[in-house]
Protein backbone atom coordinates (compact mmCIF):
# COMPACT_ATOMS: atom_id res chain seq x y z
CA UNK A 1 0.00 0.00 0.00
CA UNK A 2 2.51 2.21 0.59
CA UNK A 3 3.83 1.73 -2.92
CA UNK A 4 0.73 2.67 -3.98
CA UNK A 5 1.06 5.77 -2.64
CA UNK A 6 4.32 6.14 -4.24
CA UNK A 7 6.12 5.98 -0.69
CA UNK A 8 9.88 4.34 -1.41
CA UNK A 9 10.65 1.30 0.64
CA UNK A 10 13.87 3.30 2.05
CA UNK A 11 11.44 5.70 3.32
CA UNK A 12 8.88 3.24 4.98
CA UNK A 13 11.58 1.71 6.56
CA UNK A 14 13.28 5.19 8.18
CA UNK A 15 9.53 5.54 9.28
CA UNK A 16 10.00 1.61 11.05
CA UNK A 17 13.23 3.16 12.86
CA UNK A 18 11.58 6.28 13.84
CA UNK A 19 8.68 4.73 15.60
CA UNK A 20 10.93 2.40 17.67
CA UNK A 21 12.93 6.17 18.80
CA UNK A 22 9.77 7.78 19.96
CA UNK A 23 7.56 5.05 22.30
CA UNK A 24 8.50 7.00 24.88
CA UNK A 25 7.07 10.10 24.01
CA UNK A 26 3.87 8.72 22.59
CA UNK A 27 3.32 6.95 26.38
CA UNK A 28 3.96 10.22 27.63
CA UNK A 29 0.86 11.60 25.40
CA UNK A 30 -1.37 9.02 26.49
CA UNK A 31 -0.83 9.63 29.92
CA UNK A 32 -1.92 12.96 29.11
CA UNK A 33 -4.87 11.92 26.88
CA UNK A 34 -6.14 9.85 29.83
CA UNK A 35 -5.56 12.51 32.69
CA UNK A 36 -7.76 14.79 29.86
CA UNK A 37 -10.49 11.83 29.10
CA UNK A 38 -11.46 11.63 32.88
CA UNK A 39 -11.82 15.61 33.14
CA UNK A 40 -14.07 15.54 30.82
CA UNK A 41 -16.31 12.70 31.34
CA UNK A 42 -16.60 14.05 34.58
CA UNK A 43 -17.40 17.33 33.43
CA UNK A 44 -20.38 15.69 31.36
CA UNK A 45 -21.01 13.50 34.14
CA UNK A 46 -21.83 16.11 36.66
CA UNK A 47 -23.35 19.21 34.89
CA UNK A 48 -26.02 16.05 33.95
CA UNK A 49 -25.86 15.96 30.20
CA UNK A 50 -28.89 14.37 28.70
CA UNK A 51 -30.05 13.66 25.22
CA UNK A 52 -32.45 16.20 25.84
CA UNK A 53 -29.42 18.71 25.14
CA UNK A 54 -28.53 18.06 21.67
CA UNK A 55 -31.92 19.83 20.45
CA UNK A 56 -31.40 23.11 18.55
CA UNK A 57 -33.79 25.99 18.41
CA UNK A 58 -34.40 28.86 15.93
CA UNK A 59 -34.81 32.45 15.66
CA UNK A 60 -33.38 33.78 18.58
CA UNK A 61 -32.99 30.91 20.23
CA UNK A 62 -33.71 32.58 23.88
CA UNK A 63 -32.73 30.34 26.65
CA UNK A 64 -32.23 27.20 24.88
CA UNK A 65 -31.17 24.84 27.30
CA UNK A 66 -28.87 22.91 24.91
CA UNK A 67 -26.92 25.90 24.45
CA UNK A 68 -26.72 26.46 27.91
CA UNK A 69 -25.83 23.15 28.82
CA UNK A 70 -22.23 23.14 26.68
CA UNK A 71 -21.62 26.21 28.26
CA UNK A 72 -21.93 24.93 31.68
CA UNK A 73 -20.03 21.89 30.53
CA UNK A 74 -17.00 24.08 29.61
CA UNK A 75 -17.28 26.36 32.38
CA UNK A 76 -16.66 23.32 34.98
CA UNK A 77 -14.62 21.79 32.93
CA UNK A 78 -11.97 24.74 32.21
CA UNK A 79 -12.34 25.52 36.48
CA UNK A 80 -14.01 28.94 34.85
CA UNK A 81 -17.11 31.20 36.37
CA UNK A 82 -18.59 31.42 33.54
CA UNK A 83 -18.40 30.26 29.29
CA UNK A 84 -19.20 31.44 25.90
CA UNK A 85 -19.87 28.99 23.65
CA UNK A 86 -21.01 30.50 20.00
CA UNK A 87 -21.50 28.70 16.43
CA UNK A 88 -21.51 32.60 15.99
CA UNK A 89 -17.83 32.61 17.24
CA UNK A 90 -17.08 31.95 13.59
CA UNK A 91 -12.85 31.37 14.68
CA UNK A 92 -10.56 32.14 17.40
CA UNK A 93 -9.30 35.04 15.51
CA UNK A 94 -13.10 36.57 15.45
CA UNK A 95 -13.43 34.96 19.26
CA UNK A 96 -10.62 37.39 20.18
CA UNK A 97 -11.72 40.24 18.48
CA UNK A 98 -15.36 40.22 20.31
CA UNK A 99 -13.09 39.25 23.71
CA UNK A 100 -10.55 42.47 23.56
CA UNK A 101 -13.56 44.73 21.95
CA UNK A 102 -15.15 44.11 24.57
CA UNK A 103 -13.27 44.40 27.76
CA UNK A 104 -11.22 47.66 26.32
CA UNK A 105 -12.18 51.22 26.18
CA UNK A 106 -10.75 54.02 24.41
CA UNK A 107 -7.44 55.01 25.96
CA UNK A 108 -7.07 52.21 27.77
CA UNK A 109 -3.81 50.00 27.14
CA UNK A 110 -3.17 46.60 26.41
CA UNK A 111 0.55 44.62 26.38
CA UNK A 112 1.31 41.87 24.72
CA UNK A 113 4.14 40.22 26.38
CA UNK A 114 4.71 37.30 24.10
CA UNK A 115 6.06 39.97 21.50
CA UNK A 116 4.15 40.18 18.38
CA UNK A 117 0.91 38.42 17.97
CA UNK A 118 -0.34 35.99 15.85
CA UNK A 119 -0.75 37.71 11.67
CA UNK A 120 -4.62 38.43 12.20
CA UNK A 121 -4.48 39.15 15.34
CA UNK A 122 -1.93 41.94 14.28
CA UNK A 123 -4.83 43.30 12.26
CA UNK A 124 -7.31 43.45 14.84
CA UNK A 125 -4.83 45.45 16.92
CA UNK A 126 -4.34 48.00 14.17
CA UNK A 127 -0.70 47.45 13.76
CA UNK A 128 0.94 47.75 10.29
CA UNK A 129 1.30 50.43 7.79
CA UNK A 130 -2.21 50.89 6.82
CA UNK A 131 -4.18 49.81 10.13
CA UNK A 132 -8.06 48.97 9.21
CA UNK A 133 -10.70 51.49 10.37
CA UNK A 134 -12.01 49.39 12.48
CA UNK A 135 -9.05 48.03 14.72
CA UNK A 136 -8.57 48.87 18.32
CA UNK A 137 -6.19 51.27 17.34
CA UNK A 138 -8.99 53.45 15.24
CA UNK A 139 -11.15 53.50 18.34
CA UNK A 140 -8.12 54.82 20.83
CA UNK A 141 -6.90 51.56 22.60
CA UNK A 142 -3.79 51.79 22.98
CA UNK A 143 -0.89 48.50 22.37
CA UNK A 144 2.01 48.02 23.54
CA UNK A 145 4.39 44.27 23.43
CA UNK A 146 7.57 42.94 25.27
CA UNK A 147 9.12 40.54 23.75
CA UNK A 148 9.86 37.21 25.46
CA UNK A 149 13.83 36.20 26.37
CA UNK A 150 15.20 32.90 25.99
CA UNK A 151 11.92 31.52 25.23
CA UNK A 152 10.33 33.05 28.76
CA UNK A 153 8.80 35.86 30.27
CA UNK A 154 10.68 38.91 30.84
CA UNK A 155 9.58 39.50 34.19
CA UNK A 156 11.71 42.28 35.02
CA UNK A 157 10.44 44.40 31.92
CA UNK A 158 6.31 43.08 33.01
CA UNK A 159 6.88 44.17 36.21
CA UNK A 160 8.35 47.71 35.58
CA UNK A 161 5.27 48.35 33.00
CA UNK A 162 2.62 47.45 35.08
CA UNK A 163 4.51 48.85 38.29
CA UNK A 164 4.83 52.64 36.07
CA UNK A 165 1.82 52.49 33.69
CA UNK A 166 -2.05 52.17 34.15
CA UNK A 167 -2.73 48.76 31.65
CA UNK A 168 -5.73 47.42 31.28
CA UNK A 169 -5.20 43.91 29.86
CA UNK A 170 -2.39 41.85 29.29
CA UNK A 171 -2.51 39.00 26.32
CA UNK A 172 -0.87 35.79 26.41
CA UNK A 173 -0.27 33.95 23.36
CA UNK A 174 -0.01 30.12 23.90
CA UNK A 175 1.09 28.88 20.73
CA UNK A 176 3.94 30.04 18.46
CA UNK A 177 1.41 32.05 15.38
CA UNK A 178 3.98 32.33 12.69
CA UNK A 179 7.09 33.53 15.02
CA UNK A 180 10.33 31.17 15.60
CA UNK A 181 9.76 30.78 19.30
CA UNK A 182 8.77 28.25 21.40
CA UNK A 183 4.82 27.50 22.62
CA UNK A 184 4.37 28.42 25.76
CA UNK A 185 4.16 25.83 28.88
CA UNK A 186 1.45 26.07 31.74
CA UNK A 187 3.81 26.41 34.38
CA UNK A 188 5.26 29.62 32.71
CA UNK A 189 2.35 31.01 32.09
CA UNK A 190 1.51 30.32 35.94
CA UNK A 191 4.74 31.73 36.81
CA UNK A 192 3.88 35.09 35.07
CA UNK A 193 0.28 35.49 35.97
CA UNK A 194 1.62 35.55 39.71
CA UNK A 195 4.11 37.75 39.05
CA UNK A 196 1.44 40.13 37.14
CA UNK A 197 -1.15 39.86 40.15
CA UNK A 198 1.43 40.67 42.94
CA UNK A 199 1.61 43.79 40.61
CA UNK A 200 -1.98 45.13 39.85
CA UNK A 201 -4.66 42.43 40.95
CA UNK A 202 -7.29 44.60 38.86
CA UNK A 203 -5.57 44.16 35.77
CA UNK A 204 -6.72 41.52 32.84
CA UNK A 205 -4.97 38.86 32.16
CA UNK A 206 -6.06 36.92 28.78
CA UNK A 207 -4.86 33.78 27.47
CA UNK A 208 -5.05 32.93 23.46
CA UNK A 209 -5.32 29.03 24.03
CA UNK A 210 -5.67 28.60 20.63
CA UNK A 211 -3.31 25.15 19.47
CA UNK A 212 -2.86 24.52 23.38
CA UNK A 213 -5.90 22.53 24.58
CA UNK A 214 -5.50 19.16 26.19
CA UNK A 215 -1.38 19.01 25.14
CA UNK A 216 -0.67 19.48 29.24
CA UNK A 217 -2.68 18.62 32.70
CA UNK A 218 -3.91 22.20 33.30
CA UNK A 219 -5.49 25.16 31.35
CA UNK A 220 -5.00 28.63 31.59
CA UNK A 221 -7.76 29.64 34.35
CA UNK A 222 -6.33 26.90 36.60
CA UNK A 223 -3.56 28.47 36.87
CA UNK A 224 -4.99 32.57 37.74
CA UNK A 225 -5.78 33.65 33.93
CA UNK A 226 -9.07 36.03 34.14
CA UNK A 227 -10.23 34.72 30.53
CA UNK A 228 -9.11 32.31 27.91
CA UNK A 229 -10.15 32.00 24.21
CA UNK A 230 -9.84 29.30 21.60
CA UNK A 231 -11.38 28.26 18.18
CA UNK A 232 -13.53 25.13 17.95
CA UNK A 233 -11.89 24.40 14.43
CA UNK A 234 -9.14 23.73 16.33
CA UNK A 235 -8.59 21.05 19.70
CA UNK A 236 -11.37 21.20 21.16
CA UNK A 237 -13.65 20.75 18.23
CA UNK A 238 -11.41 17.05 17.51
CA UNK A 239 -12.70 17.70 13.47
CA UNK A 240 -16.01 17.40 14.60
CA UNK A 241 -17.49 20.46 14.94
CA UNK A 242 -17.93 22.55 11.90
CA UNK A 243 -17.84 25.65 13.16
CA UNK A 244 -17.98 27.99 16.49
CA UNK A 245 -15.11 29.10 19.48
CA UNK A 246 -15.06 29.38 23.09
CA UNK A 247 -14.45 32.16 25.83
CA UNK A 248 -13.85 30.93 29.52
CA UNK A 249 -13.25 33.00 32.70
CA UNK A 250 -14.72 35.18 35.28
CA UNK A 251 -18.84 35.73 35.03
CA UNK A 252 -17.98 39.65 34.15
CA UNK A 253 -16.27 39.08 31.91
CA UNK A 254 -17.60 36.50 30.31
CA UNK A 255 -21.16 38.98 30.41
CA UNK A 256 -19.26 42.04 28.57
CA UNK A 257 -18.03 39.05 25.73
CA UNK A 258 -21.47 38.43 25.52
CA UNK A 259 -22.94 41.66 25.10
CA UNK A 260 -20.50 42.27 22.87
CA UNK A 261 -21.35 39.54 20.61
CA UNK A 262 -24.93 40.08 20.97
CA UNK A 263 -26.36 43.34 21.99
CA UNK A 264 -25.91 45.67 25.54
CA UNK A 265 -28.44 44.20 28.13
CA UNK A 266 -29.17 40.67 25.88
CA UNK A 267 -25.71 38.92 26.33
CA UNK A 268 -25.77 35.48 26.34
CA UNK A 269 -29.62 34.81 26.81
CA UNK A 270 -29.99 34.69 22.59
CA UNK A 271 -28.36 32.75 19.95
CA UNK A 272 -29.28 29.86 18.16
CA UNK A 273 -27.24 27.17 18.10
CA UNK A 274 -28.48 25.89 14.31
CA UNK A 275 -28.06 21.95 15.05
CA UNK A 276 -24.80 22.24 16.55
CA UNK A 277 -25.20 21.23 20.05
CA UNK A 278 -24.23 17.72 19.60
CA UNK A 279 -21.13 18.61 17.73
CA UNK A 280 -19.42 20.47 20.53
CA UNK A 281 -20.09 18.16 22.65
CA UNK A 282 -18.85 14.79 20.51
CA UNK A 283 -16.18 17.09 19.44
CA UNK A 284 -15.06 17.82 22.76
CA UNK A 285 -15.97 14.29 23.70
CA UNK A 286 -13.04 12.92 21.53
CA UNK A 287 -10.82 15.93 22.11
CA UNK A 288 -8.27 14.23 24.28
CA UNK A 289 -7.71 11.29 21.65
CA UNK A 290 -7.26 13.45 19.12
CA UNK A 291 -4.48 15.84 20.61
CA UNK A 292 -2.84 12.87 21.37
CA UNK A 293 -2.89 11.79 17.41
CA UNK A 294 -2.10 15.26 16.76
CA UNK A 295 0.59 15.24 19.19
CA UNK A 296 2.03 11.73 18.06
CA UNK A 297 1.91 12.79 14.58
CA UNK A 298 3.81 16.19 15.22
CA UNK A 299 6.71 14.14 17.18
CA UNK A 300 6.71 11.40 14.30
CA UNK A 301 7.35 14.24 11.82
CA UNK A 302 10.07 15.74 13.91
CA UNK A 303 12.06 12.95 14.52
CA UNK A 304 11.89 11.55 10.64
CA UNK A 305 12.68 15.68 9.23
CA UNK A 306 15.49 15.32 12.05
CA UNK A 307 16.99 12.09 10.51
CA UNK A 308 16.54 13.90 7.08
CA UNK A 309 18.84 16.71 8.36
CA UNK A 310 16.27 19.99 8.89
CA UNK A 311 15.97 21.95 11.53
CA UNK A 312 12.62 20.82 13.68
CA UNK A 313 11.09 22.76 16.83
CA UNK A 314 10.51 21.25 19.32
CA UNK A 315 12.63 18.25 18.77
CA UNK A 316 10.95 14.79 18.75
CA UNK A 317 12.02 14.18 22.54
CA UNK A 318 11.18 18.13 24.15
CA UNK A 319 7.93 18.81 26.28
CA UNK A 320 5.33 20.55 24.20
CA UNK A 321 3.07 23.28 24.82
CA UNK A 322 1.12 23.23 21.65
CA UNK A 323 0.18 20.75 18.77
CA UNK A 324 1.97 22.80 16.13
CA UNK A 325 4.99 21.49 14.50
CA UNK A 326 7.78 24.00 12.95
CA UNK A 327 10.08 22.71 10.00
CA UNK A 328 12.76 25.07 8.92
CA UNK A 329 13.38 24.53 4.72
CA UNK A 330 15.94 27.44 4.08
CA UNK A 331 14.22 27.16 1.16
CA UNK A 332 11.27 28.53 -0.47
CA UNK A 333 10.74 25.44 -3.29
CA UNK A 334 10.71 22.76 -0.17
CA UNK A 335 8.49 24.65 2.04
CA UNK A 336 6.01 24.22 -0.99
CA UNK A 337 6.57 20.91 -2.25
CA UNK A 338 6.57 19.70 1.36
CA UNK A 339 2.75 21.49 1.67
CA UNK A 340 2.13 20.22 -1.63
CA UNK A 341 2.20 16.60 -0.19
CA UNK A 342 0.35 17.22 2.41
CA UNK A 343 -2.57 17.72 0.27
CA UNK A 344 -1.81 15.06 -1.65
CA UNK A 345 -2.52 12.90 1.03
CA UNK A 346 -5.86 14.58 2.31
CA UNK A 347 -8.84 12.48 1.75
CA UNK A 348 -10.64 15.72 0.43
CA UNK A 349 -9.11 17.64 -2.63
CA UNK A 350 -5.80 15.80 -2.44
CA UNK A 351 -6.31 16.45 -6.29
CA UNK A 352 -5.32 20.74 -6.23
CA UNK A 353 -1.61 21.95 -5.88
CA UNK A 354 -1.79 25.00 -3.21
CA UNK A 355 0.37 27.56 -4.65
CA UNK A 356 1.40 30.77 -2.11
CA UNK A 357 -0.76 33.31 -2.96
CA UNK A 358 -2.40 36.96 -0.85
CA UNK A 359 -4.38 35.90 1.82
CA UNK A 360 -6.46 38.77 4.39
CA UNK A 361 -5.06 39.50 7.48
CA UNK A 362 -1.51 38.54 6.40
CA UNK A 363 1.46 40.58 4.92
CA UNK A 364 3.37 38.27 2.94
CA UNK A 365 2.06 35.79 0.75
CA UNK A 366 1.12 32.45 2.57
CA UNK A 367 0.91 29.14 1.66
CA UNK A 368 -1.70 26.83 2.68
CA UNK A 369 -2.54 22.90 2.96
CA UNK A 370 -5.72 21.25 4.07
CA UNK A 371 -7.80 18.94 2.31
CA UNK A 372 -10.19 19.06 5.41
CA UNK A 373 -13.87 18.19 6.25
CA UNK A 374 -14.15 21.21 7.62
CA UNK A 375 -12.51 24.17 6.01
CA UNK A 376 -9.82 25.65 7.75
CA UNK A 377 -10.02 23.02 10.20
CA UNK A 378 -6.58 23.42 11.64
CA UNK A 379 -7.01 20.16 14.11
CA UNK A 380 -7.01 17.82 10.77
CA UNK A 381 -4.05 17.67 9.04
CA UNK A 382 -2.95 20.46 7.75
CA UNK A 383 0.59 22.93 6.79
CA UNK A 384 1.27 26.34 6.28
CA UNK A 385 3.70 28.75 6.22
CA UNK A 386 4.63 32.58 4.82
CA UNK A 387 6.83 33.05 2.05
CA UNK A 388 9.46 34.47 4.13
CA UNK A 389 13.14 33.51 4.92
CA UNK A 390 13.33 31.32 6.33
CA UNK A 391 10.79 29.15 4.99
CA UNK A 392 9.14 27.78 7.87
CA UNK A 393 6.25 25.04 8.06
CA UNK A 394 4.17 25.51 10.37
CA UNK A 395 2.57 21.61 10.64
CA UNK A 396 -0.73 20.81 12.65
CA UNK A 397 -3.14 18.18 13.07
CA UNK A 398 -3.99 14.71 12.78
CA UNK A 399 -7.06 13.34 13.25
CA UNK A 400 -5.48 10.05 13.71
CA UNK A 401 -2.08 9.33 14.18
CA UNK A 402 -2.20 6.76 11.11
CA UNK A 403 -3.55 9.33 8.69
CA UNK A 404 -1.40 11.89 10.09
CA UNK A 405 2.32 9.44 9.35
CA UNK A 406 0.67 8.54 6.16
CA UNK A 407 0.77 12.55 5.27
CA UNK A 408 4.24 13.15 6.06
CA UNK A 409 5.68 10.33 4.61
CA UNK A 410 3.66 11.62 1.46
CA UNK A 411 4.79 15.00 2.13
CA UNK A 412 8.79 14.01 2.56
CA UNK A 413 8.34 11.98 -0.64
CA UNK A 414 7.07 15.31 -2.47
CA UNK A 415 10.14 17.37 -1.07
CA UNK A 416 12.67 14.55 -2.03
């Protein structure tokens, strides 16, 4: 079979040698996985899901108990006051956007201090050369980032801005985006939120959990984050919800989210869920099985592009904070073939060539591979990466970990 996929016998039997290298790390994952599996049954266990709760409304779906009952679901289950869980949250980058709307107010300042954030995320901040006209910047909030240092908070430099300047919010970014740094562990981010709240106990501290779900034993809130976001496209939704994000944290929060999604003095009590009550919740159902695939398949790849002699972050053997997978080319023609082969081994449109090309929300062209069931469904398989030096893929995914070797091996063939 694998000839039939045009994979070389030398190459299915480097794959045989890498899978021997990495047991280790793939019992480490299911330890994980398992730890993960009991939160949540438990979570469905005790907010008393019933069949009853996969039922959808219409219109404006006012107090639909389905709805409500995923929410409460997350909310215990992420340790959180309170949860926002939208099919209108149409991605994490649209979940943050309503999040940051609505907690700042003109002149008030947010920091970044994971440096810059992810490409559309930069957008929604207003930073760039021609800043849209509706950004935080046009309506007066101000931004302001440290950068991180050897991979870690620069707690000196957080503590002097929030011990000189009036901030409002700080933001967290989990997972790498499209930088060259590390993701982000829970005990760091624990480390820093203390730090922050020995500081100014008023001010916000927001977590982009986007990539991060389920890849450690804790989340964000467990560990003093006000409010976390994250994109059901991605972990949570395991590639079975089709659409829809969370927000998790403190009831006030959570309220000013809602009204800002909604309308002032609705909030959460409207909003349909069109049908998709029972995906969130198989979605999040399977969640912890399929980081672990995800996870497996992103220290498979690592280890085989290591024996092949590229640069790979993290290595095959190194603790992980996210699911995403970094692969440096050096060179523009094997970042694309290797995304080429990717989709070539998708089970939907493994047919088109992606080509770079301009994409909204990002500066340099970007190349992108997914033959997904749901589009842009980041927690299947998928690779992307700007056209930039110095050629980075950025790999994700895996809804299994069978499909997910079966796509780099493809993908490795393509490059060679």
């Amino acid at each position: 079979m694998y000839e039939v996929f045009g994979i070389s016998k030398s190459l299915e039997d480097l794959s045989k040698k890498v899978e021997d290298e990495i047991k280790e790390q793939f019992a480490k994952i299911d330890t994980i996985c398992e730890l993960n599996s009991l939160k949540v049954l438990k979570a469905f266990q005790d907010n008393g899901l019933s069949e009853m709760h996969f039922n959808t409304s219409t219109g404006y779906g006012i107090d639909e108990v389905g709805r409500d009952k995923v929410e409460q679901i997350y909310a215990h289950l992420f340790k959180a006051e309170d949860a926002l869980v939208r099919v209108q949250l149409i991605s994490g980058t649209n979940a943050l956007a309503v999040t940051l709307g609505a907690l700042l107010r003109p002149g008030d300042k947010m920091v970044s201090i994971t440096g810059a954030p992810y490409d559309t995320l930069q957008t929604v901040i207003g930073l760039g050369d021609n800043p849209s006209k509706s950004s935080l910047k046009a309506y007066g909030v101000q931004y302001e980032q440290i950068e991180l240092k050897d991979n870690d908070f620069d707690i000196e430099k957080i503590v002097h801005k929030l011990s000189t300047e009036n901030v409002k919010l700080v933001e967290i970014q989990k997972s790498i985006g499209y930088s060259t740094r590390k993701a982000l562990k829970i005990e760091q981010i624990e480390k820093v939120i203390k730090e922050i709240k020995e500081v100014n106990k008023d001010v916000i501290v927001m977590v982009d959990n986007c990539y991060g779900e389920f890849v450690e034993e804790k989340e964000p809130i467990e560990v003093g984050a006000d409010i976390a976001v994250g994109s059901l496209m991605k972990n949570l939704g395991a590639g079975i919800a089709t659409s829809g994000a969370y927000i998790v944290g403190r009831k006030d929060l959570i309220e000013l989210c809602a009204e800002r999604l909604t309308s002032p003095g609705i909030g959460k009590e409207i909003g349909p869920s069109f049908g998709q009550n029972s995906n969130f919740l198989k979605g999040l159902f399977f969640a912890p099985s399929v980081v672990a695939s995800a996870l497996k398949t992103m220290v498979f790849a690592s280890r085989i592009l290591e024996e092949l002699g590229y640069n790979t972050s993290p290595r095959f053997d190194e603790i992980r904070g996210d699911i995403v997978q970094k692969i440096v080319f050096e060179d523009e023609q094997k970042l694309v073939k290797f995304c080429q082969g990717i989709q070539s081994a998708s089970p939907i449109d493994s047919f088109v060539v992606p080509e770079p090309s301009d994409m909204g929300g990002y500066e340099d062209k970007v190349i992108m591979a997914a033959g997904t069931f749901t589009e842009g469904s980041t927690i299947e398989l998928s690779c992307d990466g700007p056209i930039r030096e110095p050629f980075i893929a950025y790999l994700q995914g895996g809804l299994t970990y069978q499909y997910g070797k079966i796509g780099i091996l493809k993908a490795v063939q393509k490059m060679m």
